[in-house]
N, C-alpha and C. Protein backbone atom coordinates (compact mmCIF):
# COMPACT_ATOMS: atom_id res chain seq x y z
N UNK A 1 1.02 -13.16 21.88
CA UNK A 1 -0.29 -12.53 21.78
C UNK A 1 -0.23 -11.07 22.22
N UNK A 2 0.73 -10.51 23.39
CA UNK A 2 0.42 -9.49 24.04
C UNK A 2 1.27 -8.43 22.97
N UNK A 3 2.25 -8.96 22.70
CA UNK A 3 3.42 -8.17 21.81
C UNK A 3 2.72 -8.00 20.66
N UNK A 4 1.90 -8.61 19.81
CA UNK A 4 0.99 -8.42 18.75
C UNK A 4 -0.11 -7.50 18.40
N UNK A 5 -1.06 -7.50 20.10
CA UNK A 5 -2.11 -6.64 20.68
C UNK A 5 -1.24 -5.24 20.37
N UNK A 6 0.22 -5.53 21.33
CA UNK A 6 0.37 -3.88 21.73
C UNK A 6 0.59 -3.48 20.44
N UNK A 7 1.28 -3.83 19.51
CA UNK A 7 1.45 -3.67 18.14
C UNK A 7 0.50 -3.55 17.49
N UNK A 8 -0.94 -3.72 17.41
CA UNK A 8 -2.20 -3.05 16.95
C UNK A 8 -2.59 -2.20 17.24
N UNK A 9 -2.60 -1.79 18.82
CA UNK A 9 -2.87 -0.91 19.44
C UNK A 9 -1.83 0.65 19.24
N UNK A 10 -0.28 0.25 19.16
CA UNK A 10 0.38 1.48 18.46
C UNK A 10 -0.09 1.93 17.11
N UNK A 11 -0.60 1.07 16.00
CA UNK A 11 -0.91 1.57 15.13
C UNK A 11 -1.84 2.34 14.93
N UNK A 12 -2.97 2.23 16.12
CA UNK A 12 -4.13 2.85 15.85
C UNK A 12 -3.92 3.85 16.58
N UNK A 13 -3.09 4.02 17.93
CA UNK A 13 -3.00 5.32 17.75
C UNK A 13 -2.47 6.12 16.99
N UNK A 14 -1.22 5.69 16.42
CA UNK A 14 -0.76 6.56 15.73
C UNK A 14 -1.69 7.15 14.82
N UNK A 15 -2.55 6.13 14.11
CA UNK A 15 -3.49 6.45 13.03
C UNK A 15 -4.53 7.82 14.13
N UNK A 16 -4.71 7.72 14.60
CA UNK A 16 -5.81 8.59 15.56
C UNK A 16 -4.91 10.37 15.47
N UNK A 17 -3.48 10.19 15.60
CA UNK A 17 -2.80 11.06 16.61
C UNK A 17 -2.53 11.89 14.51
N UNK A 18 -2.37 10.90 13.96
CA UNK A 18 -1.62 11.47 12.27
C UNK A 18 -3.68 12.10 12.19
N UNK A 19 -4.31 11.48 12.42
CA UNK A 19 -5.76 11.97 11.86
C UNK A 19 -5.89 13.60 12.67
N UNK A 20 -5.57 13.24 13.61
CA UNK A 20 -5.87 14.51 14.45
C UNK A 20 -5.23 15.47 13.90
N UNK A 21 -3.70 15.56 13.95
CA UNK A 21 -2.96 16.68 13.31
C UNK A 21 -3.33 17.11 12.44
N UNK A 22 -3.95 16.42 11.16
CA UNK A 22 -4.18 16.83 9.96
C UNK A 22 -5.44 17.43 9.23
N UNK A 23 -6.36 17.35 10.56
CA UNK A 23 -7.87 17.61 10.91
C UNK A 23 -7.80 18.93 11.33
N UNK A 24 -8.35 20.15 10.45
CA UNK A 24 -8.62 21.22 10.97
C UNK A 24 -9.81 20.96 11.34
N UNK A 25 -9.91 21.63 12.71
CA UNK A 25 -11.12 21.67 13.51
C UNK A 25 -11.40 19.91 13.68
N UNK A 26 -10.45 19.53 14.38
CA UNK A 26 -10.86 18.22 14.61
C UNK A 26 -12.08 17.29 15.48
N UNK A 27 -11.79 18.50 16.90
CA UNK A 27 -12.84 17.99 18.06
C UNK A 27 -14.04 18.30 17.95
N UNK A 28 -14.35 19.19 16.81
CA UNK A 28 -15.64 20.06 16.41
C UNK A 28 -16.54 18.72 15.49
N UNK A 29 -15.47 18.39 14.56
CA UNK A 29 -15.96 17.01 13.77
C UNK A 29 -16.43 15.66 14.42
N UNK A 30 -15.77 15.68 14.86
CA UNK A 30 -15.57 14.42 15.93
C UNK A 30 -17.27 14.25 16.65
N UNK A 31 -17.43 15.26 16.72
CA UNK A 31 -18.44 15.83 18.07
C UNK A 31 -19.82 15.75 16.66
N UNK A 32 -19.85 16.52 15.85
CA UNK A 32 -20.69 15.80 14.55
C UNK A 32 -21.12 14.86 14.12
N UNK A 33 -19.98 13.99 14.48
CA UNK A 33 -20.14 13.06 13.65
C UNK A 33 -21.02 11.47 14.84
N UNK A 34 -20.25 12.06 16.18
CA UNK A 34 -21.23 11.24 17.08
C UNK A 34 -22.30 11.67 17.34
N UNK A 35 -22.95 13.21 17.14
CA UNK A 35 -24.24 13.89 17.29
C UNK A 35 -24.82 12.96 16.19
N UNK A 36 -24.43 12.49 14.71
CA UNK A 36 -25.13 11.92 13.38
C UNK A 36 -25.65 10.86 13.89
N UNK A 37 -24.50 9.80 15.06
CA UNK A 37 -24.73 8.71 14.98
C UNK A 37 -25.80 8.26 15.89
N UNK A 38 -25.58 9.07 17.28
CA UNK A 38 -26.50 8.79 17.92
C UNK A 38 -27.94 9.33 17.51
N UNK A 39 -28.04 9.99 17.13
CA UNK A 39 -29.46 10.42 16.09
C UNK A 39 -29.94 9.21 15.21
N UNK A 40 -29.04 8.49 14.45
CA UNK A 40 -29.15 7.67 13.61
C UNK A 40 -29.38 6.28 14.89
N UNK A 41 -29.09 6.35 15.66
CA UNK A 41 -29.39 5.24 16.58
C UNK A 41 -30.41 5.06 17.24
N UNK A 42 -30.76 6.47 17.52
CA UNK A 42 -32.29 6.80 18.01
C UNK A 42 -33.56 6.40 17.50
N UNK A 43 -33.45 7.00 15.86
CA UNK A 43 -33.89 6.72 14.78
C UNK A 43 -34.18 4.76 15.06
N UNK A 44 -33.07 4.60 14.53
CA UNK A 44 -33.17 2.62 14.79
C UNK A 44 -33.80 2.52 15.46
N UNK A 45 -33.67 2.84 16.83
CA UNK A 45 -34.52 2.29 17.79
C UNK A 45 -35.75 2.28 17.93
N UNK A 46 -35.88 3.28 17.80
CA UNK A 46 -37.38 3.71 17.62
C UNK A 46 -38.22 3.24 16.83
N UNK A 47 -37.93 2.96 15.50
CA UNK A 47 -38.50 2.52 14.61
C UNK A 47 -38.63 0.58 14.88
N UNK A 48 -37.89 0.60 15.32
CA UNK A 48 -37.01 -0.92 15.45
C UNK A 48 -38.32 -1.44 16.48
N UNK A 49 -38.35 -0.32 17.56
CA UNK A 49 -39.16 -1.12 18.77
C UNK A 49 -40.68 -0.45 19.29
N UNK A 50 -40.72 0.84 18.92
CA UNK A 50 -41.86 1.32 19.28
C UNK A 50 -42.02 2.60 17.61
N UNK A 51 -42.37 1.77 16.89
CA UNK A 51 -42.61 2.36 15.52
C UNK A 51 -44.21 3.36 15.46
N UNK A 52 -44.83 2.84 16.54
CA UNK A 52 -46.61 3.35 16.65
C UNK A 52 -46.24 4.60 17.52
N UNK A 53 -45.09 5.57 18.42
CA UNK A 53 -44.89 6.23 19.05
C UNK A 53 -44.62 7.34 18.10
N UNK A 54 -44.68 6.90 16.21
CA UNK A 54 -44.18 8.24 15.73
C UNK A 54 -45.90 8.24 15.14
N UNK A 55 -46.71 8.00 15.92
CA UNK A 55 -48.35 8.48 15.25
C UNK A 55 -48.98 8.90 16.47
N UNK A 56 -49.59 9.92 16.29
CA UNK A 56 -50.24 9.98 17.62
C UNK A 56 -49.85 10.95 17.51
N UNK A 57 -50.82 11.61 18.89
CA UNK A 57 -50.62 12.99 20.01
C UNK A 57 -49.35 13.58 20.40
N UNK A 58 -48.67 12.21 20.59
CA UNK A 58 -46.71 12.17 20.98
C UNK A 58 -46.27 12.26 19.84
N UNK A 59 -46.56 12.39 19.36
CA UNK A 59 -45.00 11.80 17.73
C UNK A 59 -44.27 12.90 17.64
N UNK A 60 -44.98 14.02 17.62
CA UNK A 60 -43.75 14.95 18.09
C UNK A 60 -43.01 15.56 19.20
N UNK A 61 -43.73 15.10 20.47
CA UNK A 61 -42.36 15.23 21.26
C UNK A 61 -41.52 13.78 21.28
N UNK A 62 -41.66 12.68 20.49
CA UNK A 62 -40.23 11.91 20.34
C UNK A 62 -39.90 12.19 18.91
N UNK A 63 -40.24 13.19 18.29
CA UNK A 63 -39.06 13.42 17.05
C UNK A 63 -37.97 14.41 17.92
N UNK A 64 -38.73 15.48 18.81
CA UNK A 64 -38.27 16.25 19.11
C UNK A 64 -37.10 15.88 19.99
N UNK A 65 -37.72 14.73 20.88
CA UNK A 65 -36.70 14.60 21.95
C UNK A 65 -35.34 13.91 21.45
N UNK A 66 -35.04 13.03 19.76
CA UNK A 66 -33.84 12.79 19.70
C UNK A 66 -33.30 13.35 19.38
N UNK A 67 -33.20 14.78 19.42
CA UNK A 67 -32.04 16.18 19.42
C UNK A 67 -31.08 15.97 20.53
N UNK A 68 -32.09 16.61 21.51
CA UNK A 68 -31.06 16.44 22.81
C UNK A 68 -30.24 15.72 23.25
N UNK A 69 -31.21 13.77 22.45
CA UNK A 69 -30.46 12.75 23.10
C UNK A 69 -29.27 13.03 22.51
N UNK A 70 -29.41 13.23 21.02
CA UNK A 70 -28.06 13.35 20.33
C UNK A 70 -26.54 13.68 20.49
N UNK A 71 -26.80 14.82 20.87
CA UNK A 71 -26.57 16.11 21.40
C UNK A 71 -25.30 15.52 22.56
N UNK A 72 -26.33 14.89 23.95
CA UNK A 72 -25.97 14.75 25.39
C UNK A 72 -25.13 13.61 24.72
N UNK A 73 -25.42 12.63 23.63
CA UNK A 73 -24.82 11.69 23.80
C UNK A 73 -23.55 11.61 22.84
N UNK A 74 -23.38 12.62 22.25
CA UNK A 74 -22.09 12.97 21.49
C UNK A 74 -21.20 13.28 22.82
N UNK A 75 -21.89 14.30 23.55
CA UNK A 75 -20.89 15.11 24.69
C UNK A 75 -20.17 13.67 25.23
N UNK A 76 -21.10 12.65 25.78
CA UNK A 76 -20.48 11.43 26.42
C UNK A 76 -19.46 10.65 25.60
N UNK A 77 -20.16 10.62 24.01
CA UNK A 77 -19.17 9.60 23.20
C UNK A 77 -17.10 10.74 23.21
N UNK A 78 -17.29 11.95 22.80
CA UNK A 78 -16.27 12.68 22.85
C UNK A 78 -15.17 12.33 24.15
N UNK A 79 -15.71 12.69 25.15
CA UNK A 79 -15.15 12.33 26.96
C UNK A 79 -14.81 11.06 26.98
N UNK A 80 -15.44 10.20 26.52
CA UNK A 80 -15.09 9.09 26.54
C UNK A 80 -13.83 8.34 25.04
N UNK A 81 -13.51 9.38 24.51
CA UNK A 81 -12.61 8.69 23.23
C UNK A 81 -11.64 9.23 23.86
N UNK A 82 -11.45 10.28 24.19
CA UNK A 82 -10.29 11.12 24.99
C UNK A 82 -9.76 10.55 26.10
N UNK A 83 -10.44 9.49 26.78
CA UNK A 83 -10.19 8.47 27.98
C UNK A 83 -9.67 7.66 27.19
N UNK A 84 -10.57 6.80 26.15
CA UNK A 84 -9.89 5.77 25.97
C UNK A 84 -8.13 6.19 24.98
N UNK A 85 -8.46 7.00 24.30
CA UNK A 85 -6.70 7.36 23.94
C UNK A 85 -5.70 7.97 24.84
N UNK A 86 -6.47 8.30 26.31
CA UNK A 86 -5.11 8.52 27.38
C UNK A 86 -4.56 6.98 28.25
N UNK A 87 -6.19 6.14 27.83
CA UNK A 87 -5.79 4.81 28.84
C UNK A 87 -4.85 3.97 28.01
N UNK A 88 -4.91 3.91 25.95
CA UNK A 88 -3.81 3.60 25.53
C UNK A 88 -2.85 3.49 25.84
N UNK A 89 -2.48 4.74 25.69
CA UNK A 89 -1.19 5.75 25.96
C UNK A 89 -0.33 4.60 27.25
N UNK A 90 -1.13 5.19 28.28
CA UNK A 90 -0.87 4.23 29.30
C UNK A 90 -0.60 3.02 29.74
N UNK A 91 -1.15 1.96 28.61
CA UNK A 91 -1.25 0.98 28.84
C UNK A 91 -0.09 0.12 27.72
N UNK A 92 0.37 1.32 26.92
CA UNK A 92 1.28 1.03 26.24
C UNK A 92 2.80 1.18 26.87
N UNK A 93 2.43 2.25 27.82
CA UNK A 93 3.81 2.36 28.50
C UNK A 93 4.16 1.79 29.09
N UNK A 94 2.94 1.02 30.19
CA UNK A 94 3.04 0.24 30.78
C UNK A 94 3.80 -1.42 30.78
N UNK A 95 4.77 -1.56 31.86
CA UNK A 95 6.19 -2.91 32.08
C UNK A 95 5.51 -4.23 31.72
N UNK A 96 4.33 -4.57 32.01
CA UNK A 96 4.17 -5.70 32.26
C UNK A 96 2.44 -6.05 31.48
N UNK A 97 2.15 -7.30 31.32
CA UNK A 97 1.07 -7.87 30.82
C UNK A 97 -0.33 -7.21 31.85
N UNK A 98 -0.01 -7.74 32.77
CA UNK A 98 -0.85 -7.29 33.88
C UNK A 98 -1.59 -5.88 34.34
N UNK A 99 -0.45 -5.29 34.12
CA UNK A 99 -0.94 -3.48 34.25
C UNK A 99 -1.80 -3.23 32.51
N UNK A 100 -0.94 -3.76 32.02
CA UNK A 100 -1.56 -3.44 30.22
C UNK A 100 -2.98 -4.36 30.44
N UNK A 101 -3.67 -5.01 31.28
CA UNK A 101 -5.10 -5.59 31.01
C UNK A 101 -6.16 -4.87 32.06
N UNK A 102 -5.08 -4.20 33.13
CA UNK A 102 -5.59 -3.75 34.08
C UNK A 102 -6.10 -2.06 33.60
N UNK A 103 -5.16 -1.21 33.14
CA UNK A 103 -5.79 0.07 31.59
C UNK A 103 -6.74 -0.46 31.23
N UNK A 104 -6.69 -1.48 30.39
CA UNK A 104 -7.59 -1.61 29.11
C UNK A 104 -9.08 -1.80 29.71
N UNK A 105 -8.84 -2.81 30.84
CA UNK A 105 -10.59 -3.13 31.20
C UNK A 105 -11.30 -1.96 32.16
N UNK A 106 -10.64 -0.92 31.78
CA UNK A 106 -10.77 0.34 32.32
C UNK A 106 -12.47 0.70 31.46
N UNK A 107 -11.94 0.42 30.38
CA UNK A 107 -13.08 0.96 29.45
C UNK A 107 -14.55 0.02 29.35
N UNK A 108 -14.35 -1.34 30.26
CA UNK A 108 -15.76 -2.06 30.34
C UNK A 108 -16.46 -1.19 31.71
N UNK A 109 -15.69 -0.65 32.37
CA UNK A 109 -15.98 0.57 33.67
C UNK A 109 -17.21 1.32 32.84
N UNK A 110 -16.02 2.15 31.94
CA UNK A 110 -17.11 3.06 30.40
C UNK A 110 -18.07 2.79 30.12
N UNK A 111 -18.39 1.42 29.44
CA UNK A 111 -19.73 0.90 28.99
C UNK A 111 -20.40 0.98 29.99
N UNK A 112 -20.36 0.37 30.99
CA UNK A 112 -21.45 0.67 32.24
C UNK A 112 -22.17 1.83 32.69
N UNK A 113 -20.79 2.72 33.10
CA UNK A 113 -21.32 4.31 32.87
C UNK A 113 -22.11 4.52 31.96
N UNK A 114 -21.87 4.45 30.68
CA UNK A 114 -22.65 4.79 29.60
C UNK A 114 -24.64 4.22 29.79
N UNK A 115 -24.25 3.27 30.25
CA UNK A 115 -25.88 2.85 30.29
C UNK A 115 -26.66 3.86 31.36
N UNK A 116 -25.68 4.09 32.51
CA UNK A 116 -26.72 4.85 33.14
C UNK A 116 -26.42 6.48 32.48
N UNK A 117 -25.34 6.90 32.05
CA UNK A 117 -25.57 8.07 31.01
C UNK A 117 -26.81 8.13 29.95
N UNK A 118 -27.24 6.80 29.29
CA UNK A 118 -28.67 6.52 28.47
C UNK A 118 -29.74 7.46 29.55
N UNK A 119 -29.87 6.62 30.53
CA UNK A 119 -30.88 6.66 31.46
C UNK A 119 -31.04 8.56 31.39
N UNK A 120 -29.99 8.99 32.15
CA UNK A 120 -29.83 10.28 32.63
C UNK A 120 -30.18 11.18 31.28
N UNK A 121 -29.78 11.23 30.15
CA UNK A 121 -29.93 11.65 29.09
C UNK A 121 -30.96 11.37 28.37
N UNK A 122 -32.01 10.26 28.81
CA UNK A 122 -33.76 10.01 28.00
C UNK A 122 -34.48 11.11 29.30
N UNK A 123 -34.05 11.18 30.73
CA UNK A 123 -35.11 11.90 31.67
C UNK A 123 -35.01 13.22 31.10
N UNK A 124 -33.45 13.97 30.98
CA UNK A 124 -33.54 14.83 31.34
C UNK A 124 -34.06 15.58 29.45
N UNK A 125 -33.45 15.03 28.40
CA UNK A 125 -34.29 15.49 27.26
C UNK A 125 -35.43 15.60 27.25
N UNK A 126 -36.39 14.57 27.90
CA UNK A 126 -37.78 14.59 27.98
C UNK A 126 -38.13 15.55 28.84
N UNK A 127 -37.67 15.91 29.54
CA UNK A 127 -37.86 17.15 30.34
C UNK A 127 -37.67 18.35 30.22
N UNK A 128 -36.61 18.44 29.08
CA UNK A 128 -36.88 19.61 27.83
C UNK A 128 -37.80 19.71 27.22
N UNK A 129 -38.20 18.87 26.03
CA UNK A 129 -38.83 18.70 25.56
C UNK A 129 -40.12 19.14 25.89
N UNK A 130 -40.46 18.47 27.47
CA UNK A 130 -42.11 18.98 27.88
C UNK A 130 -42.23 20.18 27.85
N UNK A 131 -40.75 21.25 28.56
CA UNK A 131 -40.56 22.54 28.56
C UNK A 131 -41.20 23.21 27.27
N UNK A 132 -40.33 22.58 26.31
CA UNK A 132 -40.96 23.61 24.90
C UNK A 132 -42.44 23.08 24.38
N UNK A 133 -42.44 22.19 24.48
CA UNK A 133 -44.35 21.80 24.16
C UNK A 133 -45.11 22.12 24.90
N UNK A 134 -44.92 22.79 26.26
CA UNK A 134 -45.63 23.34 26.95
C UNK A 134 -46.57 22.40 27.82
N UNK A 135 -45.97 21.07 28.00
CA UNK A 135 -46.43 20.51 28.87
C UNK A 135 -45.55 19.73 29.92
N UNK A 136 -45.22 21.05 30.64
CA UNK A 136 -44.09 20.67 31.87
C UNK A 136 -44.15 19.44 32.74
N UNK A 137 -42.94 18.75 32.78
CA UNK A 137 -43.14 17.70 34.00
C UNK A 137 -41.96 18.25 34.80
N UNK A 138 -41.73 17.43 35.93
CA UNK A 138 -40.46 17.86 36.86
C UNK A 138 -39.39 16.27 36.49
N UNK A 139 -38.86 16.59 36.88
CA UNK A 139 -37.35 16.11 37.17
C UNK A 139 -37.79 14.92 37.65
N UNK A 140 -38.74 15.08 39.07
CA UNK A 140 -38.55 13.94 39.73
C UNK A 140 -39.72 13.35 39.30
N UNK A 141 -40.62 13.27 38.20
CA UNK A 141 -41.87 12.72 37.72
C UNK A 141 -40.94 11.82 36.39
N UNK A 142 -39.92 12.51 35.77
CA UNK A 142 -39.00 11.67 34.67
C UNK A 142 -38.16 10.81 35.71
N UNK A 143 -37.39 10.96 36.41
CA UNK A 143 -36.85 10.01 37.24
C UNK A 143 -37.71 8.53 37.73
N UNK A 144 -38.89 9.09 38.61
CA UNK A 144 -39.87 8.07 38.91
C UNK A 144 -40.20 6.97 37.62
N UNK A 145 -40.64 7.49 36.72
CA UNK A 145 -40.93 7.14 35.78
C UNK A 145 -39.11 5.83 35.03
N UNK A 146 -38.16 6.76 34.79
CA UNK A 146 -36.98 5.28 34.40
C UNK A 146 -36.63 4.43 35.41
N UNK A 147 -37.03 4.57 36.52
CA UNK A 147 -36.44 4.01 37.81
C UNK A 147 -37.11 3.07 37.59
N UNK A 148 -39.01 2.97 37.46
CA UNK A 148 -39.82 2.10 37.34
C UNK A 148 -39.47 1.26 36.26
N UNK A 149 -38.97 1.99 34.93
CA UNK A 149 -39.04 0.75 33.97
C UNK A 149 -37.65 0.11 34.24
N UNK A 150 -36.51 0.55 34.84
CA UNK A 150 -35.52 -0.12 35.32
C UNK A 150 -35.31 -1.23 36.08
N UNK A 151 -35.95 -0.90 37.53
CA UNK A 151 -36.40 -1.71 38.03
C UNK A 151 -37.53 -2.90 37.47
N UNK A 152 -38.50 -2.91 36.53
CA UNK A 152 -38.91 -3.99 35.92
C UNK A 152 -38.16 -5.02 34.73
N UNK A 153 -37.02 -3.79 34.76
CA UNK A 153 -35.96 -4.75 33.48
C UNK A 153 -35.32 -6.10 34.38
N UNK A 154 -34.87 -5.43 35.64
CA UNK A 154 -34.19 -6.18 36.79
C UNK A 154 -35.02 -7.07 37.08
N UNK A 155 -36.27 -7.11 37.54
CA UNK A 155 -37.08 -8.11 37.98
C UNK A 155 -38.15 -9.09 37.37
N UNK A 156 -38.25 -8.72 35.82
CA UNK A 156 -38.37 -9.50 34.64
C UNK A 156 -37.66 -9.20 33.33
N UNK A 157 -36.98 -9.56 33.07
CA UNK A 157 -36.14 -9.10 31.75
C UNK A 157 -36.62 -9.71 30.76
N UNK A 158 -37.25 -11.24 30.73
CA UNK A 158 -37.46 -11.57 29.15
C UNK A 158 -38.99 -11.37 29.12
N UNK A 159 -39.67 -10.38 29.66
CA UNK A 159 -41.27 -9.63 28.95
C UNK A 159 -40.93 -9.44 28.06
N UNK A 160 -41.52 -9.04 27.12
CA UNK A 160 -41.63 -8.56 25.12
C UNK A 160 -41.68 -6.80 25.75
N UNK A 161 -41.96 -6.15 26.55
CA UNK A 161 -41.39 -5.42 26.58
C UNK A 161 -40.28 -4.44 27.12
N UNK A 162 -39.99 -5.28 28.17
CA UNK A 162 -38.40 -5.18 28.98
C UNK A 162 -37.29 -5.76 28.04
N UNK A 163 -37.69 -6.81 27.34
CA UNK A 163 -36.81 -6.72 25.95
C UNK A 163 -36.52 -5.71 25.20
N UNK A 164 -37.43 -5.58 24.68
CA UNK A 164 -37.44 -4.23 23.86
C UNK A 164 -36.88 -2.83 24.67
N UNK A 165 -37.43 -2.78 25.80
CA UNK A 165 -36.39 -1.45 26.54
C UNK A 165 -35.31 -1.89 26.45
N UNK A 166 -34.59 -3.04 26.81
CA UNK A 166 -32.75 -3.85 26.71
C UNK A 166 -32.51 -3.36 25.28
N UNK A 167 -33.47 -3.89 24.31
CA UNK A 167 -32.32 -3.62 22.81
C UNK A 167 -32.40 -2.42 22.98
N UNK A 168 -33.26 -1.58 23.05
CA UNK A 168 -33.24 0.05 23.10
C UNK A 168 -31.82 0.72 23.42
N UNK A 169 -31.90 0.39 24.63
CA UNK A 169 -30.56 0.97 25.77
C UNK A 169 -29.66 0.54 24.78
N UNK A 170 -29.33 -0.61 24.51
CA UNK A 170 -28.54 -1.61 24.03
C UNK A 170 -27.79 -0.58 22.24
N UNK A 171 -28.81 -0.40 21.63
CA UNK A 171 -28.47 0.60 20.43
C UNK A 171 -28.40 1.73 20.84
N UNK A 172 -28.66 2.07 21.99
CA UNK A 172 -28.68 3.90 22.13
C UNK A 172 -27.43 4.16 22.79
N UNK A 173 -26.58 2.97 23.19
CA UNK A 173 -25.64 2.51 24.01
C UNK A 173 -24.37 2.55 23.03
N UNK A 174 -24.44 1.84 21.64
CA UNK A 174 -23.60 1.69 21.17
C UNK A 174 -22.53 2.39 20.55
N UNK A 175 -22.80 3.71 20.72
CA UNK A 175 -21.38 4.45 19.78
C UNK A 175 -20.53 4.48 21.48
N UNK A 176 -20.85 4.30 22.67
CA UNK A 176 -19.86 4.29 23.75
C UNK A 176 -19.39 3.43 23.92
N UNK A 177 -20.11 2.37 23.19
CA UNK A 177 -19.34 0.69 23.08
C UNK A 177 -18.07 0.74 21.88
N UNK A 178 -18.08 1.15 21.37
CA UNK A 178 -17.10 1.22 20.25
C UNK A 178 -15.60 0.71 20.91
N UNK A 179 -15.17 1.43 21.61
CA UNK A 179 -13.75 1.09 22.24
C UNK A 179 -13.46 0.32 23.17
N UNK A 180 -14.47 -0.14 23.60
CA UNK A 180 -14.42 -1.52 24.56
C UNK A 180 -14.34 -2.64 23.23
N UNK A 181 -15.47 -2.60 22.03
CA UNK A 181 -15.77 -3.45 21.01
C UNK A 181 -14.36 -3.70 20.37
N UNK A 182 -13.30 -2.39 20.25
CA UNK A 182 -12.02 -2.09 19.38
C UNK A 182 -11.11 -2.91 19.96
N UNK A 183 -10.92 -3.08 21.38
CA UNK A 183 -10.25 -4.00 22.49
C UNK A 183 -10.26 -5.32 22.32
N UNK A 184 -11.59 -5.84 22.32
CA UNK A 184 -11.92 -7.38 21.86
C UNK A 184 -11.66 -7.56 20.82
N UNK A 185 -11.71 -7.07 19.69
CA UNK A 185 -11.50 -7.43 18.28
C UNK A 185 -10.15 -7.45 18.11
N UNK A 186 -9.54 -6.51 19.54
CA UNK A 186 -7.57 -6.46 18.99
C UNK A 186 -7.26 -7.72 19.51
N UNK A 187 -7.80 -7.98 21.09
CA UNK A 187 -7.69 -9.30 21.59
C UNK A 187 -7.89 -10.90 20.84
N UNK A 188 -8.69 -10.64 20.24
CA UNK A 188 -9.00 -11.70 19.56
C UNK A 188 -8.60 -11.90 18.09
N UNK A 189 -7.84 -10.64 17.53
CA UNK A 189 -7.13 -11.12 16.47
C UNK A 189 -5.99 -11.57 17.20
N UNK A 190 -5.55 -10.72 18.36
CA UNK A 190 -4.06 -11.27 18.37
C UNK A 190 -3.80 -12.82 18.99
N UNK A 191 -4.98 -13.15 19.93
CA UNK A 191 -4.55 -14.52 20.20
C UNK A 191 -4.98 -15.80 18.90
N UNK A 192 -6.01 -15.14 18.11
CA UNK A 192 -5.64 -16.21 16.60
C UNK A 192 -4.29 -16.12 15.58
N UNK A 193 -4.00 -14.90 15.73
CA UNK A 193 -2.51 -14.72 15.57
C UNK A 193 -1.43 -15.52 15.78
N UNK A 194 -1.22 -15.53 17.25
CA UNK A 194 -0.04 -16.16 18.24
C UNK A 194 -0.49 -17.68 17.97
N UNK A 195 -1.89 -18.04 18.00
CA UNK A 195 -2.32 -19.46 17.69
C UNK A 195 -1.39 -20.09 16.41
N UNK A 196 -2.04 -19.43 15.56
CA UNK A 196 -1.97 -19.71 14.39
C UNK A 196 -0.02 -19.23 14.48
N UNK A 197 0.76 -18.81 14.47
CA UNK A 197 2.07 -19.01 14.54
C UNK A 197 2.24 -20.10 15.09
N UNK A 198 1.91 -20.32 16.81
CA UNK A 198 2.42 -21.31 17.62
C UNK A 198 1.77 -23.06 16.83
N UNK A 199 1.16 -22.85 15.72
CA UNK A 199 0.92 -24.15 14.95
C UNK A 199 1.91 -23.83 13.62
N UNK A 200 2.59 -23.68 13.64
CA UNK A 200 3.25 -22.89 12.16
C UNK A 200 2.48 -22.77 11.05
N UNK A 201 1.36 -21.84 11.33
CA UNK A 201 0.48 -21.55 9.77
C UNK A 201 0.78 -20.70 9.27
N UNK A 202 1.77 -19.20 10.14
CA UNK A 202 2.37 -18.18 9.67
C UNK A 202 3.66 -17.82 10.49
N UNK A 203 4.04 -17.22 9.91
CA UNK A 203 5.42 -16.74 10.60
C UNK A 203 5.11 -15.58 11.27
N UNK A 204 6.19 -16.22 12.56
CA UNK A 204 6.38 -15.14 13.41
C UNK A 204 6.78 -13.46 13.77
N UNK A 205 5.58 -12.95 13.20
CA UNK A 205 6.05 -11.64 12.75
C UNK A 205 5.16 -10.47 13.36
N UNK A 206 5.53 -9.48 14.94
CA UNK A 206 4.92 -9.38 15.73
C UNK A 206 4.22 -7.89 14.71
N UNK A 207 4.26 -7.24 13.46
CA UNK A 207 3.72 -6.42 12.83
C UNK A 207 2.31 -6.92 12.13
């Protein structure tokens, strides 16, 4: 299973490292293309869970505010691909099974971060945002404010609308999930893999 993993895992970097070289202006793209997504996730969400927030008095400071999120949350998705292709690296070099699981679950660390990166990145856009609409709040009036709905996620989670804040986070979350998601899917091809050999359904062939 592990010899199989690492053998998925060389390929994709390589595939990453041949993409890069051949990418003029690579980190510039890169950075685009997670600004698209998280926009496009925003979008989902929004529509997905609070669709009546684009009518009204507000509707344009939340068109406005998924710029920034975009934006802040490309900066995070970028920092975070650059981790996960140095913790590869690492975990490929790495002697033993043990150190190679001990890298990798480096990046469920990531996802976590990332949620409270959500958090930090809805206060502080909205706090732009009020800036240019001209209806200033402070820092610590956006803080007060996610702490509260945080704390009610913690102390009722299945309300209809502490749900709906979870899927929120949950999609606004997901382009930082990607490489934790890339991990499990290598994991779990490779031990149906090794399965499926160790029953002779295929031959043993660690490529």
């Amino acid at each position: 299973m592990f010899v199989h993993w690492r053998n998925l895992l060389l390929h994709f970097l390589d595939w990453f490292e041949n993409l890069r070289r051949s990418t003029c202006h690579f980190y510039a793209k890169i950075f685009a293309v997670f600004a698209v997504l998280n926009l496009a996730c925003y979008w989902w969400a929004l529509l997905t869970t609070y669709p009546n927030l684009l009518f009204g008095h507000k509707a344009l400071e939340y068109v406005l505010t998924g710029f920034p999120v975009s934006m802040l949350g490309a900066v995070f998705d970028c920092v975070s691909l650059l981790v996960t292709v140095f913790i590869v690296r690492r975990a490929l070099a790495s002697n033993n099974n043990l150190s190679y699981l001990c890298y990798l679950s480096v990046d469920l660390v990531i996802a976590i971060v990332a949620s409270m990166w959500v958090l930090f990145v809805f206060m502080l856009s909205g706090w732009v945002v009020s800036l240019i609409l001209q209806i200033p709040e402070t820092m610590a009036s956006r803080t007060d404010l996610y702490q509260g709905r945080l704390q009610s996620v913690f102390s009722d989670p299945f309300s209809p609308n502490n749900l709906r804040n979870i899927y929120f986070g949950v999609i606004m979350g997901a382009s930082a999930l990607l490489p934790t998601l890339l991990h499990v899917f290598m994991a779990c091809r490779s031990f149906v893999r090794s399965s499926a050999v160790m029953l002779g359904l295929v031959r043993n062939n660690p490529e």
